[in-house]
PDB file of N, CA and C in Angstrom:
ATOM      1  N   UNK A   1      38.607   4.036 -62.782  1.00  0.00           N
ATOM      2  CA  UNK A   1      38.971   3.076 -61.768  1.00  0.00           C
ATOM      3  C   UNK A   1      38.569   3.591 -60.382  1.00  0.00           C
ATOM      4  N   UNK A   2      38.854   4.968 -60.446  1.00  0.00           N
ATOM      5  CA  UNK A   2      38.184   5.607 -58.796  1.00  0.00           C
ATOM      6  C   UNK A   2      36.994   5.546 -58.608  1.00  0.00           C
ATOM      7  N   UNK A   3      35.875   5.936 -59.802  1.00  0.00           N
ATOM      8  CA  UNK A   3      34.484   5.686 -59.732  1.00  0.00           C
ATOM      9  C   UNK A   3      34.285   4.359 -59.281  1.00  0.00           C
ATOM     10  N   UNK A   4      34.944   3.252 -59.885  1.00  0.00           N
ATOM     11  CA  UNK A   4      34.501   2.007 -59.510  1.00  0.00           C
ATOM     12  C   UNK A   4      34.364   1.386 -58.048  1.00  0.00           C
ATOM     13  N   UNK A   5      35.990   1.783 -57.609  1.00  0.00           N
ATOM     14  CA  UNK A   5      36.081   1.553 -56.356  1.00  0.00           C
ATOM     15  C   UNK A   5      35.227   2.194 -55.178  1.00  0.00           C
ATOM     16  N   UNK A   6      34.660   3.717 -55.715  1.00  0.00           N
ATOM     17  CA  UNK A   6      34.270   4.924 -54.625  1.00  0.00           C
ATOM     18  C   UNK A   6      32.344   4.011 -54.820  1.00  0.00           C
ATOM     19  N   UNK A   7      32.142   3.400 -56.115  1.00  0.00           N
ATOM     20  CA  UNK A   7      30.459   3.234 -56.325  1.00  0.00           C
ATOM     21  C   UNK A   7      30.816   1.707 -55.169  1.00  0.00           C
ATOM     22  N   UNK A   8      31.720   1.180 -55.314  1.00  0.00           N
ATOM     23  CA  UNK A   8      31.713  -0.351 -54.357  1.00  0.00           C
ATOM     24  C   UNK A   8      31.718   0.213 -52.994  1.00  0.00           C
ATOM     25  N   UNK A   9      32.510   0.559 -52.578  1.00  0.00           N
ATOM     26  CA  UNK A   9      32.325   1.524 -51.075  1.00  0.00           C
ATOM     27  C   UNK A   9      31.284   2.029 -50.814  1.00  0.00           C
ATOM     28  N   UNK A  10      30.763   2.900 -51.518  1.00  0.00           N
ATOM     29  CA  UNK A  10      29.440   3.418 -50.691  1.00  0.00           C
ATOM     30  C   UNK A  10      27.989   2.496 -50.929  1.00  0.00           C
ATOM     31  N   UNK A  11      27.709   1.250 -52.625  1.00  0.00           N
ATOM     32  CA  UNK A  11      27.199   0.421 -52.437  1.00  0.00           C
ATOM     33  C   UNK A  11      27.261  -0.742 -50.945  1.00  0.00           C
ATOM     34  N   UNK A  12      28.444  -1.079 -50.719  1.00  0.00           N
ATOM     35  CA  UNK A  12      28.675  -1.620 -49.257  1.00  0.00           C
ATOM     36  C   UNK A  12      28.117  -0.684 -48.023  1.00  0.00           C
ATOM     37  N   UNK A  13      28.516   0.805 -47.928  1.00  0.00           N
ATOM     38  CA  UNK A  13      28.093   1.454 -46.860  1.00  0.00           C
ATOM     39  C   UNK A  13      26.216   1.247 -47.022  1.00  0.00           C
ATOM     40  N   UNK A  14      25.306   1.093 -47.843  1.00  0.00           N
ATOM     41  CA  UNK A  14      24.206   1.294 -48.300  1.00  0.00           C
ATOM     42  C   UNK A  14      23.781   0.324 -47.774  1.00  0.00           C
ATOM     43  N   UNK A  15      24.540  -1.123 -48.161  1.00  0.00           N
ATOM     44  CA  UNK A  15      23.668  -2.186 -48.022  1.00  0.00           C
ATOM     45  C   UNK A  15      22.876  -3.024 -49.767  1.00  0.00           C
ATOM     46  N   UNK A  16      23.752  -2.354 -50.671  1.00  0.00           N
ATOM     47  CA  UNK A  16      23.522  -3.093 -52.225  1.00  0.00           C
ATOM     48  C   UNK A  16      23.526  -4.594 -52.136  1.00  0.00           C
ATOM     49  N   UNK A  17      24.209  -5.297 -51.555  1.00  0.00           N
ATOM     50  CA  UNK A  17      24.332  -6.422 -51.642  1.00  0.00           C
ATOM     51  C   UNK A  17      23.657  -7.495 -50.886  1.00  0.00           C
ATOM     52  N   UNK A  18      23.195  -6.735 -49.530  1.00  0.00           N
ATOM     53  CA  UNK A  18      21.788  -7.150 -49.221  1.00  0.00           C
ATOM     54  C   UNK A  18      20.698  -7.159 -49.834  1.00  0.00           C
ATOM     55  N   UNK A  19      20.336  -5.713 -50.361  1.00  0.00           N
ATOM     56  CA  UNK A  19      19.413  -5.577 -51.205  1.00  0.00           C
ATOM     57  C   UNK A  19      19.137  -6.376 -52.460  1.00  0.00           C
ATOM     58  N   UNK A  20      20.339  -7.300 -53.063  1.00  0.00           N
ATOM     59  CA  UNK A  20      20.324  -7.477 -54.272  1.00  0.00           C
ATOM     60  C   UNK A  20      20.175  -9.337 -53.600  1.00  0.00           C
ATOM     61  N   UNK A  21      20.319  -9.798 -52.448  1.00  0.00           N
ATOM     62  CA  UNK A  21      20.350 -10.902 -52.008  1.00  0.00           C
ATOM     63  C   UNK A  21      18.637 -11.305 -52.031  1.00  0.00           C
ATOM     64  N   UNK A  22      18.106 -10.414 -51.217  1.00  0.00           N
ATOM     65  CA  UNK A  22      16.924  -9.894 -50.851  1.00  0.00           C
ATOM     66  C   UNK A  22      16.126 -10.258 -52.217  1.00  0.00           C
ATOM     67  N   UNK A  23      16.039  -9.459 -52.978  1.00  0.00           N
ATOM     68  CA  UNK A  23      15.569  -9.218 -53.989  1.00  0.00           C
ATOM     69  C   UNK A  23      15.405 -10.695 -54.902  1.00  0.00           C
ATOM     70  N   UNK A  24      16.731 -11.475 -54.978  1.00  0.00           N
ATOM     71  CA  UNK A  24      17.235 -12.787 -55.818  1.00  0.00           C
ATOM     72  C   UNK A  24      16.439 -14.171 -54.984  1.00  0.00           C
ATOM     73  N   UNK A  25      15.856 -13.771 -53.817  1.00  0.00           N
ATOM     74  CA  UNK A  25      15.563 -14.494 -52.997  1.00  0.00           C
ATOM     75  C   UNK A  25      14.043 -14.764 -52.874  1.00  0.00           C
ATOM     76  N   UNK A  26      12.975 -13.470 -53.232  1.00  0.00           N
ATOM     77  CA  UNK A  26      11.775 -13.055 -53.688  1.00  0.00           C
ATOM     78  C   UNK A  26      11.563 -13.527 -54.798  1.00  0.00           C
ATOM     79  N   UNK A  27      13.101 -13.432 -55.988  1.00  0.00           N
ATOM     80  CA  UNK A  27      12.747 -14.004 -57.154  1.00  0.00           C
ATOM     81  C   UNK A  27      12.643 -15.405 -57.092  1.00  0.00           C
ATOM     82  N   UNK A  28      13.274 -15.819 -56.773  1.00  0.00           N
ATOM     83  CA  UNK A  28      13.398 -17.398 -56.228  1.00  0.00           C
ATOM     84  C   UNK A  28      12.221 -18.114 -55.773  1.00  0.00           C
ATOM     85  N   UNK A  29      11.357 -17.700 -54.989  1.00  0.00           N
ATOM     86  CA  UNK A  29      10.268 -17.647 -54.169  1.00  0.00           C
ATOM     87  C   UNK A  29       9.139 -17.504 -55.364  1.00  0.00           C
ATOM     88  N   UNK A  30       9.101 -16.293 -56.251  1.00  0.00           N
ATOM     89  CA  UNK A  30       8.284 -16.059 -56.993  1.00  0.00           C
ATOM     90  C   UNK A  30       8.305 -17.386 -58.349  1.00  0.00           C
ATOM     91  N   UNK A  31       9.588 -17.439 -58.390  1.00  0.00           N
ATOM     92  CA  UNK A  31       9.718 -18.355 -59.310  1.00  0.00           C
ATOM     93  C   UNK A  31       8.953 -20.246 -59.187  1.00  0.00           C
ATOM     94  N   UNK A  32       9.073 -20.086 -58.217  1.00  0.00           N
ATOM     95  CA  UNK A  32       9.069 -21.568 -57.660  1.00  0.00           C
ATOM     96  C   UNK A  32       7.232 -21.716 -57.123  1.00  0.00           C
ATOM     97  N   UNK A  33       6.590 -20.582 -56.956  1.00  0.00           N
ATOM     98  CA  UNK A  33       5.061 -19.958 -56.707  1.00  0.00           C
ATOM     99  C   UNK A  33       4.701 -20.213 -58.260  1.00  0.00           C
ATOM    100  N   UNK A  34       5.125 -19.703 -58.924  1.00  0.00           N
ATOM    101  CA  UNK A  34       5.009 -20.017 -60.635  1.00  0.00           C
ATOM    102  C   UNK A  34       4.773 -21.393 -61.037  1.00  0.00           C
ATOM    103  N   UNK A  35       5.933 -21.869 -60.687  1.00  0.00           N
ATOM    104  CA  UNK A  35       6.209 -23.912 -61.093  1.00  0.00           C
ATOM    105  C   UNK A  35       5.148 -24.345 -60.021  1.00  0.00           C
ATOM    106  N   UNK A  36       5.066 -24.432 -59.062  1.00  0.00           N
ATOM    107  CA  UNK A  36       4.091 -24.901 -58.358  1.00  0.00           C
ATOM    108  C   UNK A  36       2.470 -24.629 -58.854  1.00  0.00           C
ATOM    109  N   UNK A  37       2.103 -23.025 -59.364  1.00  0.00           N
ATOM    110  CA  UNK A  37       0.917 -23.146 -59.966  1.00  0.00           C
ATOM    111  C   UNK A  37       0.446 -23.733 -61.172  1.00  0.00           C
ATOM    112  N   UNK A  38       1.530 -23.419 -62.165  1.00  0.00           N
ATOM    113  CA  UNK A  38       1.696 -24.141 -63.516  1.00  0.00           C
ATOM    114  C   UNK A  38       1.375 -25.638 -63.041  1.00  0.00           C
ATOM    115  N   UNK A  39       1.950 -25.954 -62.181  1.00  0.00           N
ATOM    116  CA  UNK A  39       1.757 -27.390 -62.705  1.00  0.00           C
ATOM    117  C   UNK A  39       0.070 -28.224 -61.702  1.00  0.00           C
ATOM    118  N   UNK A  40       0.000 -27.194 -60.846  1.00  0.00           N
ATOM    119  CA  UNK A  40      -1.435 -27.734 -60.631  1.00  0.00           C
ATOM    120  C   UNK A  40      -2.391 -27.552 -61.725  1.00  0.00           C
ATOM    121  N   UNK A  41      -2.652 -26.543 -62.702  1.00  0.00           N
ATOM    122  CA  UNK A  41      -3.276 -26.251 -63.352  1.00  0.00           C
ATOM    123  C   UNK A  41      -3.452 -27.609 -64.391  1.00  0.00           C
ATOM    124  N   UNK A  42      -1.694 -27.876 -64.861  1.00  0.00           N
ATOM    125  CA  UNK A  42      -1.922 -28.767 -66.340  1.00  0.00           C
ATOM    126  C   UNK A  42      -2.254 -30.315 -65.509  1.00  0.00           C
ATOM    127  N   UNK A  43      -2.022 -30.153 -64.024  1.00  0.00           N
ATOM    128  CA  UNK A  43      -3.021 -31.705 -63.185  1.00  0.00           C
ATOM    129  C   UNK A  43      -4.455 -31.712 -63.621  1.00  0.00           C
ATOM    130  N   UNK A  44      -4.919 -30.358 -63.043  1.00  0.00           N
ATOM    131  CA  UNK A  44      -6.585 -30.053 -63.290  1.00  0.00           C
ATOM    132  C   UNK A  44      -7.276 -30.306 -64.697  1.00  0.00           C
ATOM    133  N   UNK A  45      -6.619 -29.822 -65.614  1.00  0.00           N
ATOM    134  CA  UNK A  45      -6.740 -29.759 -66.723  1.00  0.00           C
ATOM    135  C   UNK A  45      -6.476 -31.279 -67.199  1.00  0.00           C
ATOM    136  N   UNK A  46      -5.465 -31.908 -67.309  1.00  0.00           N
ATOM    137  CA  UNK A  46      -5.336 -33.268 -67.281  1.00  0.00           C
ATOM    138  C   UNK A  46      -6.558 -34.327 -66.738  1.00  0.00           C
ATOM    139  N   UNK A  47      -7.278 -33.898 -65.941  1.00  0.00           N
ATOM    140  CA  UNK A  47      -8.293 -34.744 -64.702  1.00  0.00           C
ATOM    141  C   UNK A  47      -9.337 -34.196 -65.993  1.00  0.00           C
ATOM    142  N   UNK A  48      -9.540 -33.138 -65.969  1.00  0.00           N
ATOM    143  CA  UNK A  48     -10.955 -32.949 -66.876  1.00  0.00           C
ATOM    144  C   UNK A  48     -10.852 -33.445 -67.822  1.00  0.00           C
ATOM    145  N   UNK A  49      -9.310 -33.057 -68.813  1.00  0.00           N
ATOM    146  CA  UNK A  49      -9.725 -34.311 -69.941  1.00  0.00           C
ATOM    147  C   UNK A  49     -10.089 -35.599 -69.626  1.00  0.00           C
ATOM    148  N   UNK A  50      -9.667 -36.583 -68.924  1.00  0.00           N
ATOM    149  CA  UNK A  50      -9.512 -38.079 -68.556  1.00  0.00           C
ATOM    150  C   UNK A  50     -10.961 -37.977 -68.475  1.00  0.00           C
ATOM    151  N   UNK A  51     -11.442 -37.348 -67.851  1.00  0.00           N
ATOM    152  CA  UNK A  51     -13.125 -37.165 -67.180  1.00  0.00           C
ATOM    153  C   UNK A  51     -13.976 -37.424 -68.073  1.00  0.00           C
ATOM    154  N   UNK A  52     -13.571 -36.046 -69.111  1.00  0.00           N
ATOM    155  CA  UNK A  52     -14.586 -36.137 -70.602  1.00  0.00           C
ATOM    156  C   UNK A  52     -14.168 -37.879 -71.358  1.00  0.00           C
ATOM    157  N   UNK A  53     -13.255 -37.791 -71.290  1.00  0.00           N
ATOM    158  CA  UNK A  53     -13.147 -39.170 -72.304  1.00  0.00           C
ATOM    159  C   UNK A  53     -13.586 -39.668 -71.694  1.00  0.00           C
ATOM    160  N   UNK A  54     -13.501 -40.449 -70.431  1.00  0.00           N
ATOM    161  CA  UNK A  54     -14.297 -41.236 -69.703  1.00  0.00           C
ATOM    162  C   UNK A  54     -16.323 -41.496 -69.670  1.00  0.00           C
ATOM    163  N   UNK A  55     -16.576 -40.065 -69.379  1.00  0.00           N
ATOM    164  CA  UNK A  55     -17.846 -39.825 -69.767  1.00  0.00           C
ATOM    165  C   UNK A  55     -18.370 -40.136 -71.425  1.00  0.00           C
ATOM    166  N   UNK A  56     -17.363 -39.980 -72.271  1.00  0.00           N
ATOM    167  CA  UNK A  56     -18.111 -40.116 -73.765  1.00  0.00           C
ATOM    168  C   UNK A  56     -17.878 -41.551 -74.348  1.00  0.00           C
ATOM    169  N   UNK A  57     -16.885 -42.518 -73.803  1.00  0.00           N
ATOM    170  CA  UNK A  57     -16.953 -43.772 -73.774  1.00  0.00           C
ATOM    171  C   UNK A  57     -17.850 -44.159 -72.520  1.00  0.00           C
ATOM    172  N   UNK A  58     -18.527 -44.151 -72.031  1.00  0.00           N
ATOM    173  CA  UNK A  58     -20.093 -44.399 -70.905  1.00  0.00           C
ATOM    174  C   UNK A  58     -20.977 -43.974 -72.159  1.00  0.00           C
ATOM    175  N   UNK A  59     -21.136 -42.898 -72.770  1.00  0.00           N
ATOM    176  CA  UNK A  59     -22.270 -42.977 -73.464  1.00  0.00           C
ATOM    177  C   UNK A  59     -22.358 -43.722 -74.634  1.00  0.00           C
ATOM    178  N   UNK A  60     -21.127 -43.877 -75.821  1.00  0.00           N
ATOM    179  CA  UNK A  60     -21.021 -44.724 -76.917  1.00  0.00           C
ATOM    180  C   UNK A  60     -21.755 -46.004 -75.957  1.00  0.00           C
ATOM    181  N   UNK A  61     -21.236 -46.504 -74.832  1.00  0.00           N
ATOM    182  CA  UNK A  61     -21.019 -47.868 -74.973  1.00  0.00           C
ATOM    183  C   UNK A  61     -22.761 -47.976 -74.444  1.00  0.00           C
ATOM    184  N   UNK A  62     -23.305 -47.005 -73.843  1.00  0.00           N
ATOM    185  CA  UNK A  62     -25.147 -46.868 -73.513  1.00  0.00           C
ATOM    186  C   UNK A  62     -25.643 -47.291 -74.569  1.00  0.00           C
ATOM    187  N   UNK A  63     -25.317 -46.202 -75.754  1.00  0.00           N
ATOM    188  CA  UNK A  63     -25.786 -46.392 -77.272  1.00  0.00           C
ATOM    189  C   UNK A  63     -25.443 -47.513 -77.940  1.00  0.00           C
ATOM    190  N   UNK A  64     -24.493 -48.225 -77.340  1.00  0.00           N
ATOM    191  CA  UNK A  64     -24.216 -49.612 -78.040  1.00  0.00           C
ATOM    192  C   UNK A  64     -24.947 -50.399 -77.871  1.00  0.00           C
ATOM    193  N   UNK A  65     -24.738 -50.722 -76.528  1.00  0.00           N
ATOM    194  CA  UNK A  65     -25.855 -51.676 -75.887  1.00  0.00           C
ATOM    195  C   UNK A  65     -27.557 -51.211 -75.899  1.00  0.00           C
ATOM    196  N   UNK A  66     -27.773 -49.982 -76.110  1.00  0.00           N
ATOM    197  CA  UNK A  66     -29.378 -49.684 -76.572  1.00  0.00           C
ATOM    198  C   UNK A  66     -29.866 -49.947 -77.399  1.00  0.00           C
ATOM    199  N   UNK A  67     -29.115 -49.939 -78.821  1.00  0.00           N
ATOM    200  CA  UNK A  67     -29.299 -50.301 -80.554  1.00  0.00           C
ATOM    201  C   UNK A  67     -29.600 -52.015 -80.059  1.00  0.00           C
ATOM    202  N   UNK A  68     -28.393 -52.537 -79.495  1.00  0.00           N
ATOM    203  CA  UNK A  68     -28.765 -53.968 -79.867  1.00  0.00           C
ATOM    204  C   UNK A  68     -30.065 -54.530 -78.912  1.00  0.00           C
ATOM    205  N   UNK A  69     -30.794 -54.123 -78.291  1.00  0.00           N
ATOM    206  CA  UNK A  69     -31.859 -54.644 -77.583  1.00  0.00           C
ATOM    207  C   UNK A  69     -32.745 -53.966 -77.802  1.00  0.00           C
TER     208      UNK A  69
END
């Protein structure tokens, strides 16, 4: 029980709880840098598929209309 109280006291004299604010706050930051890249990526990725399909229905429908004339 003395350890506990004597590690809270001198964690406070230190500044632990800044440090650990600090720290939760970077994570926070890092976290949210994460969700923000993730989700540009599966946009980008999303756009290129739409793209390709787009492009390979343009060519079926070239080849459609080429056969019949």
């Amino acid at each position: 029980m003395f350890a506990a109280r004597l590690y809270d006291l001198v964690a406070m004299k230190v500044g632990v709880p800044e440090y650990r604010r600090i720290v939760d706050q970077k994570l926070k930051t890092a976290g949210e840098l994460y969700s923000f890249m993730t989700d540009r990526l599966h946009q980008a990725s999303g756009l290129f598929l739409e793209t390709v399909v787009v492009i390979i229905l343009i060519i079926e429908l070239v080849f459609l209309f080429r056969g019949k004339s």
